[in-house]
C-alpha atoms as a PDB file:
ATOM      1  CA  UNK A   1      71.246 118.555-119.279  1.00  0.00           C
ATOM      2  CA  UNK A   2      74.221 116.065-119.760  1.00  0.00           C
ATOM      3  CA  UNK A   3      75.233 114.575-116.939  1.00  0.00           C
ATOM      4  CA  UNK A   4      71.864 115.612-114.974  1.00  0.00           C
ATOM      5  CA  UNK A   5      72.171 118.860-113.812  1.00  0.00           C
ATOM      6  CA  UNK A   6      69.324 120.601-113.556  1.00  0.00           C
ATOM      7  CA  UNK A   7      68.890 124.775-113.754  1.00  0.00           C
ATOM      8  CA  UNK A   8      65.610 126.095-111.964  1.00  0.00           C
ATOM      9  CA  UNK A   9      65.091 129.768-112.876  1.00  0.00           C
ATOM     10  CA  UNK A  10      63.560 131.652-109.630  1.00  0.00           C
ATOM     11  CA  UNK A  11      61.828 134.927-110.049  1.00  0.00           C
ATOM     12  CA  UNK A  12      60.747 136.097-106.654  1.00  0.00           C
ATOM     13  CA  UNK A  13      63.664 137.193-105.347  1.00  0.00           C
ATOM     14  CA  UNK A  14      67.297 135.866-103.901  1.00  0.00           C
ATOM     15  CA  UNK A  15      65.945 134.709-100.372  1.00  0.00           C
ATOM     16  CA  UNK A  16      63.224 132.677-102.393  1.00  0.00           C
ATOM     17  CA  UNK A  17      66.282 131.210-104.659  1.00  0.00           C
ATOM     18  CA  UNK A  18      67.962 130.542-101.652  1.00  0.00           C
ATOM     19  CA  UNK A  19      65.309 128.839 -99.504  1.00  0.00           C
ATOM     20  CA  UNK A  20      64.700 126.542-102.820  1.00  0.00           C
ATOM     21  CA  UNK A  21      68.511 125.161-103.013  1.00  0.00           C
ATOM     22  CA  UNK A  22      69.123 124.591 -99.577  1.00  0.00           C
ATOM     23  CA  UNK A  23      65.518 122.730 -99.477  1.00  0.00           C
ATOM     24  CA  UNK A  24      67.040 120.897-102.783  1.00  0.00           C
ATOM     25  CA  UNK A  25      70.400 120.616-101.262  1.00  0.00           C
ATOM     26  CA  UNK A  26      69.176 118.608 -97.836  1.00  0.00           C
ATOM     27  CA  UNK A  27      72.050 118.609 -95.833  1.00  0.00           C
ATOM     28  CA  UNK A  28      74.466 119.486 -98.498  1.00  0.00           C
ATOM     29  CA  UNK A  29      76.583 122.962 -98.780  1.00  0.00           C
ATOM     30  CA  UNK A  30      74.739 125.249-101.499  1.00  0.00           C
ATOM     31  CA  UNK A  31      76.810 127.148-103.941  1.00  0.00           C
ATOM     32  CA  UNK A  32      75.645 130.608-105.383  1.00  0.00           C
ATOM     33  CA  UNK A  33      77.388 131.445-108.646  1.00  0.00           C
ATOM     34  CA  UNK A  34      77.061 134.204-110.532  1.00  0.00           C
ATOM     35  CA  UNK A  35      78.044 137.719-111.852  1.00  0.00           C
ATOM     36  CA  UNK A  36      78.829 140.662-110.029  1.00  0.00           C
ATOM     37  CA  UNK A  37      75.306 141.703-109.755  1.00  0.00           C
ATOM     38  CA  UNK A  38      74.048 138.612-108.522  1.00  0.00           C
ATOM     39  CA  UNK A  39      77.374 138.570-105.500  1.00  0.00           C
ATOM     40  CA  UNK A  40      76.470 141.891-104.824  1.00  0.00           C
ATOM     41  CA  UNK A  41      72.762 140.873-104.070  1.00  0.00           C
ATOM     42  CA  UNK A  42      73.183 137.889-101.530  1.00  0.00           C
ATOM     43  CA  UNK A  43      76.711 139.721 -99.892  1.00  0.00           C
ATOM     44  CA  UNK A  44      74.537 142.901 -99.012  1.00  0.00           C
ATOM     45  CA  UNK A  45      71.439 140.689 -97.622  1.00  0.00           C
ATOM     46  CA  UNK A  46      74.459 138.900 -95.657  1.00  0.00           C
ATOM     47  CA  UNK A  47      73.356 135.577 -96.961  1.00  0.00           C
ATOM     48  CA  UNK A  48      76.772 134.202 -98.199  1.00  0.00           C
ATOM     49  CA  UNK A  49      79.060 132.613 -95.419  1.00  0.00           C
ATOM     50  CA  UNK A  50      82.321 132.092 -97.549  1.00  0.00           C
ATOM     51  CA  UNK A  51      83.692 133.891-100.869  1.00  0.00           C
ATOM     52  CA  UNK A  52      85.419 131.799-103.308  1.00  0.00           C
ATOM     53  CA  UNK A  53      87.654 134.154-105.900  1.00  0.00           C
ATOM     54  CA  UNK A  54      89.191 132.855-108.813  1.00  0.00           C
ATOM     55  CA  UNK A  55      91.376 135.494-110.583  1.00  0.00           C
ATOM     56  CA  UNK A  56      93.646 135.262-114.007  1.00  0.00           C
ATOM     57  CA  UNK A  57      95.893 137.354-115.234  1.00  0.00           C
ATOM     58  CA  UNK A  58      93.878 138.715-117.851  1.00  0.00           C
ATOM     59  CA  UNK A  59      92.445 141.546-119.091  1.00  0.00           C
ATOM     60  CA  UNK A  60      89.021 141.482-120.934  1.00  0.00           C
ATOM     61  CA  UNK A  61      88.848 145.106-121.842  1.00  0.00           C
ATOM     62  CA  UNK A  62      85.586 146.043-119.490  1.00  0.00           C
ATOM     63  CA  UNK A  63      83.450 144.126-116.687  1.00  0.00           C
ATOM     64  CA  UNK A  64      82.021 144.865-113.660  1.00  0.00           C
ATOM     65  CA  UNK A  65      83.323 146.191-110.094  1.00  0.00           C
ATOM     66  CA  UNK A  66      82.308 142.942-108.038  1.00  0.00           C
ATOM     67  CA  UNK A  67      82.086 144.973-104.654  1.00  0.00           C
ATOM     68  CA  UNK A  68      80.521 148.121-105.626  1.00  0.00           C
ATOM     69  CA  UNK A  69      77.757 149.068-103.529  1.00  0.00           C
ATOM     70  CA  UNK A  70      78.412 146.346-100.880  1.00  0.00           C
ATOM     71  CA  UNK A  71      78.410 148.303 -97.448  1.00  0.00           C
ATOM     72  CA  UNK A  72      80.076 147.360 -94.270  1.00  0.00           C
ATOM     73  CA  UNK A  73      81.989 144.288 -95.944  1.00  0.00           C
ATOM     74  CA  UNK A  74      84.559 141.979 -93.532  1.00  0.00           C
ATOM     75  CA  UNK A  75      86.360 139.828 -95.433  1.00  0.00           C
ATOM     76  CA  UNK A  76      88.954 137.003 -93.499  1.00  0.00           C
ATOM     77  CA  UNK A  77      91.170 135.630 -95.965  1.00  0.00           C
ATOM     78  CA  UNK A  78      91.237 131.466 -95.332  1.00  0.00           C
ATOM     79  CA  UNK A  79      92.773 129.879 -97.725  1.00  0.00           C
ATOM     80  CA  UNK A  80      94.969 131.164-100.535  1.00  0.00           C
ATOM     81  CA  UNK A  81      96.165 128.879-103.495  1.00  0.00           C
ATOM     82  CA  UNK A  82      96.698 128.833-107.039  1.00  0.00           C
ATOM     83  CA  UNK A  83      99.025 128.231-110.726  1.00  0.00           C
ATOM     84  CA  UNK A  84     100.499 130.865-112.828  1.00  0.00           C
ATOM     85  CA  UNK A  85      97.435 130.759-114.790  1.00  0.00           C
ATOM     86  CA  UNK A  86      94.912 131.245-111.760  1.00  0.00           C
ATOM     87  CA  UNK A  87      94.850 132.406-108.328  1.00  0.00           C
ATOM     88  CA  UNK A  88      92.388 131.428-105.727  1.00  0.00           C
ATOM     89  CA  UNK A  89      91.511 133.112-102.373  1.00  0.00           C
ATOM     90  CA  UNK A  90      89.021 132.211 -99.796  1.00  0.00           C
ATOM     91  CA  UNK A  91      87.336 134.476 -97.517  1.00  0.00           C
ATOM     92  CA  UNK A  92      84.718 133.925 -94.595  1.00  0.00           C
ATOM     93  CA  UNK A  93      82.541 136.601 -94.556  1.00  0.00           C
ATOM     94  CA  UNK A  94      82.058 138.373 -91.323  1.00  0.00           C
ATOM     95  CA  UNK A  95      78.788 139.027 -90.208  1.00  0.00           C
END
């Protein structure tokens, strides 16, 4: 793409995904972004370390619960900033 970045579709399964970027990534944070489906995935394998939200005020008439189905969930709120168009809250994840 523009600007070189680079998409790499994996198939066999989130810990395979994962394993990939952080081999890509070297020494380098690793970012997972996605919908609710994919959150849900790597926050019920307990592979994410920190959640980044982003809400707006908005309302888009349907979506998807982001947490639904994620058991035993600990959440530590880190860092909390934001405009009126945007709030942003960071969590560590407890493990």
């Amino acid at each position: 793409m523009q600007g070189g970045t680079t998409f790499n579709f994996v198939t066999d399964g989130i810990e395979s995904a994962l394993a990939r970027a952080r081999e890509a990534a070297g020494s380098k944070d690793v970012a997972v972004a996605g919908g609710a489906k994919t959150v849900q995935q790597y926050l019920s394998a307990g592979l994410i370390d920190e959640l980044r939200l982003h809400t707006a005020p908005m309302l888009l008439g349907a979506g998807e619960r982001l947490l639904d189905g994620v058991a035993n969930l600990q959440l530590e709120p880190t860092e909390v900033s934001g405009t009126a168009l945007v709030t942003h809250v960071h969590y560590r994840v407890i493990h």
